[in-house]
N, C-alpha and C. Protein backbone atom coordinates (compact mmCIF):
# COMPACT_ATOMS: atom_id res chain seq x y z
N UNK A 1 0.82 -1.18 0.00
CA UNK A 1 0.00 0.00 0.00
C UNK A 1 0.87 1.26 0.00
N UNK A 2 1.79 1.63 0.37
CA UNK A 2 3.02 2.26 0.68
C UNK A 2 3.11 2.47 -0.79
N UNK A 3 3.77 1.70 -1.47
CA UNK A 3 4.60 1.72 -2.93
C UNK A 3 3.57 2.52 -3.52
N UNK A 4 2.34 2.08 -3.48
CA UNK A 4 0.69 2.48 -4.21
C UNK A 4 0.75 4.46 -4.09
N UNK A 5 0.89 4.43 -2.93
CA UNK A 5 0.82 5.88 -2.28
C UNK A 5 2.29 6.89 -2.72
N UNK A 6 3.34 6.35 -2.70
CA UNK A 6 4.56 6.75 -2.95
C UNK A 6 4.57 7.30 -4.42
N UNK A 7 4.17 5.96 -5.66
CA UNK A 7 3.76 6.51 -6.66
C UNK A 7 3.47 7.73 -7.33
N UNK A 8 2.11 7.72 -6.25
CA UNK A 8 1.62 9.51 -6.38
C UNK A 8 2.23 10.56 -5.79
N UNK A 9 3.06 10.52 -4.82
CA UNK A 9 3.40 11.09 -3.92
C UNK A 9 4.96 11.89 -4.28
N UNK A 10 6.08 10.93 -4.18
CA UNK A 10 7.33 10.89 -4.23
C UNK A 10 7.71 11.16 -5.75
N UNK A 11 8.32 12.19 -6.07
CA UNK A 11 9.00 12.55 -7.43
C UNK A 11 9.66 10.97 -8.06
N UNK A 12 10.71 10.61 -7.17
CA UNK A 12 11.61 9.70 -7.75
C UNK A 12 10.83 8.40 -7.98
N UNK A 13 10.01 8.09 -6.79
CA UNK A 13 9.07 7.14 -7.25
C UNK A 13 8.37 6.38 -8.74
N UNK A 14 8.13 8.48 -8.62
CA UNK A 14 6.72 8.75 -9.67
C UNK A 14 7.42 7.95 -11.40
N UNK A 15 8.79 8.76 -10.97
CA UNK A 15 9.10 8.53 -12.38
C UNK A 15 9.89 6.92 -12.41
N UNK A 16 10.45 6.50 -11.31
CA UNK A 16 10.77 5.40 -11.86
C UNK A 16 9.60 4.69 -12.71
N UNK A 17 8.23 4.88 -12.00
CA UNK A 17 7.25 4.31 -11.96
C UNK A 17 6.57 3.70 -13.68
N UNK A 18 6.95 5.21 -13.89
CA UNK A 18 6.57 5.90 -15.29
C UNK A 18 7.28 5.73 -16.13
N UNK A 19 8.56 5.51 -15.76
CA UNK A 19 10.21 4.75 -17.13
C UNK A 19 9.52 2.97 -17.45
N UNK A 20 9.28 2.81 -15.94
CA UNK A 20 9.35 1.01 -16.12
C UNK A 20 8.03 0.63 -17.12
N UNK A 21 6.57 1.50 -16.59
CA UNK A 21 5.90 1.26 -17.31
C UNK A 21 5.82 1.48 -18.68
N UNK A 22 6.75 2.86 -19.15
CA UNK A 22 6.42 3.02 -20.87
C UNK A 22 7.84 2.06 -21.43
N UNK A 23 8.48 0.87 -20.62
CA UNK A 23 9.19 0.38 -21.27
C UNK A 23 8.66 -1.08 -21.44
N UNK A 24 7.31 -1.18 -21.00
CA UNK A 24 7.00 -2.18 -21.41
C UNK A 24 6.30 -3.42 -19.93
N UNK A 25 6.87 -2.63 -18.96
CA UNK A 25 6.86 -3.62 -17.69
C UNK A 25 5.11 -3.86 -16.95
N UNK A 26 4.54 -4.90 -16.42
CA UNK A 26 3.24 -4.36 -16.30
C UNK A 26 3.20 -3.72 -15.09
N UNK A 27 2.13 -3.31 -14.77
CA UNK A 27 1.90 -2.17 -13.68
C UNK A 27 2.50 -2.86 -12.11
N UNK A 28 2.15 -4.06 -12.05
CA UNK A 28 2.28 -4.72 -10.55
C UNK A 28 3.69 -5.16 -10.48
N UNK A 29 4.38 -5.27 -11.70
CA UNK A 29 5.98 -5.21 -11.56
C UNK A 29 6.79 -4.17 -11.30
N UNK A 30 6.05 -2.92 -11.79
CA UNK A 30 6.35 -1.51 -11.40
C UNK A 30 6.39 -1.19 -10.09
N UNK A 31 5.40 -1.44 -9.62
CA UNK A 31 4.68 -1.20 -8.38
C UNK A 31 5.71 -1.98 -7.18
N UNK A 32 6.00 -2.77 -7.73
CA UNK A 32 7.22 -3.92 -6.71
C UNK A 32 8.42 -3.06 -6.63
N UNK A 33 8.62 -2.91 -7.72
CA UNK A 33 9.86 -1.97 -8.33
C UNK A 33 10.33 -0.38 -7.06
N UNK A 34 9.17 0.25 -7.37
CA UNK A 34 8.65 0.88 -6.04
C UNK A 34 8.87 0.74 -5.01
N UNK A 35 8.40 -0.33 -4.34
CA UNK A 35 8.60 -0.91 -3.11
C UNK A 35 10.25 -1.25 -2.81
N UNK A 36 10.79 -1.67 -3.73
CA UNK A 36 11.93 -2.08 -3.59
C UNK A 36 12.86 -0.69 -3.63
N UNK A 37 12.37 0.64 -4.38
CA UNK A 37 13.01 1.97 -4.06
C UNK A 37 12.83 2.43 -2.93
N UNK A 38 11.61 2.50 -2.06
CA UNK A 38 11.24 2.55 -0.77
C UNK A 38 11.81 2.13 0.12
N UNK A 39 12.61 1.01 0.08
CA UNK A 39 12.91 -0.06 1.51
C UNK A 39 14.21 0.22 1.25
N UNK A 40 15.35 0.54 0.07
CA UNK A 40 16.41 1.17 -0.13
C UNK A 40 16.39 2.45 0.64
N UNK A 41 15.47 3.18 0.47
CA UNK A 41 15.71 4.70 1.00
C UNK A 41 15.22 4.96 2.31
N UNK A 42 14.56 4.12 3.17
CA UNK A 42 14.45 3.57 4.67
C UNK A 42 15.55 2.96 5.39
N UNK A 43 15.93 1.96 4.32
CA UNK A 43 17.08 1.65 4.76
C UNK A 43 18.32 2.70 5.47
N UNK A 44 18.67 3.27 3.77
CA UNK A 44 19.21 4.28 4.33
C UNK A 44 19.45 5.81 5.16
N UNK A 45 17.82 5.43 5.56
CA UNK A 45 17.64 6.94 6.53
C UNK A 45 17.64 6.02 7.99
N UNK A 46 17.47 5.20 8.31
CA UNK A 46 17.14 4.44 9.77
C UNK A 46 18.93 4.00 9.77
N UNK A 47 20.07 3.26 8.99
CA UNK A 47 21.05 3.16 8.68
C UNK A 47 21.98 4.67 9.11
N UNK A 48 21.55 5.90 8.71
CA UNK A 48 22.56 6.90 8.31
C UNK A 48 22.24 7.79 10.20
N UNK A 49 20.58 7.75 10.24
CA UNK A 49 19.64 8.19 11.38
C UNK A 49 20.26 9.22 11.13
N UNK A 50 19.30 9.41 9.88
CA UNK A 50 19.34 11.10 9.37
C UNK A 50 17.98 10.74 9.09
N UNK A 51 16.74 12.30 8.33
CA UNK A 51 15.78 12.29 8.17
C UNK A 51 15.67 12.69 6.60
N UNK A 52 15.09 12.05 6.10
CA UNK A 52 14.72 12.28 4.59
C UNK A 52 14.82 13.81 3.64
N UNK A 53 15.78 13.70 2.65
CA UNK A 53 15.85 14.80 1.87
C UNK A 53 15.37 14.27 0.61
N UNK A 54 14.76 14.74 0.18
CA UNK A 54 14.51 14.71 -1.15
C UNK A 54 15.05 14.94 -2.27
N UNK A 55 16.23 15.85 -2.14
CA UNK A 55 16.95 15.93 -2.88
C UNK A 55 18.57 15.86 -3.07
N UNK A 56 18.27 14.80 -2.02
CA UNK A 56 19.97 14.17 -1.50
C UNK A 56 20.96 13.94 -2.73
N UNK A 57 22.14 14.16 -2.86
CA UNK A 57 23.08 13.78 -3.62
C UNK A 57 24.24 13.44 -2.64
N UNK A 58 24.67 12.36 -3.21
CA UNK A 58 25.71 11.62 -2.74
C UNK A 58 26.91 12.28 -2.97
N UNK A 59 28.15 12.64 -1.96
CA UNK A 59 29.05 12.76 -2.09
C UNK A 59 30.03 11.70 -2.07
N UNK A 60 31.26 11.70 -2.86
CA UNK A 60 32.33 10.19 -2.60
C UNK A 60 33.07 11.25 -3.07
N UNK A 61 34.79 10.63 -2.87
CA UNK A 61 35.72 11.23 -2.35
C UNK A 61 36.37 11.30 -3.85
């Protein structure tokens, strides 16, 4: 239900959402797809115990 909501919600979501589907993928594979961007980016906010940016960019050295 999460992934469902994120979809609409979350920019990066939105568009993975929207690449996978006009490349052919069906909607409930998308939707997984989602979920699986979600639990990456939880990961890494409960992991870092920082609070969500939206427009995070990674620094490396």
């Amino acid at each position: 239900m999460c992934a469902l909501n994120a979809k609409k919600t979350n920019a990066q979501c939105k568009t993975l959402f929207d690449r996978l589907v006009e490349k052919g993928k069906n909607k409930k594979a998308a939707v997984i797809a989602v979920c699986n961007k979600l639990l990456k980016i939880v990961f890494g906010v409960v992991k870092n115990k920082t609070t969500y940016q939206d427009n995070f960019i990674v620094k490396s050295a």
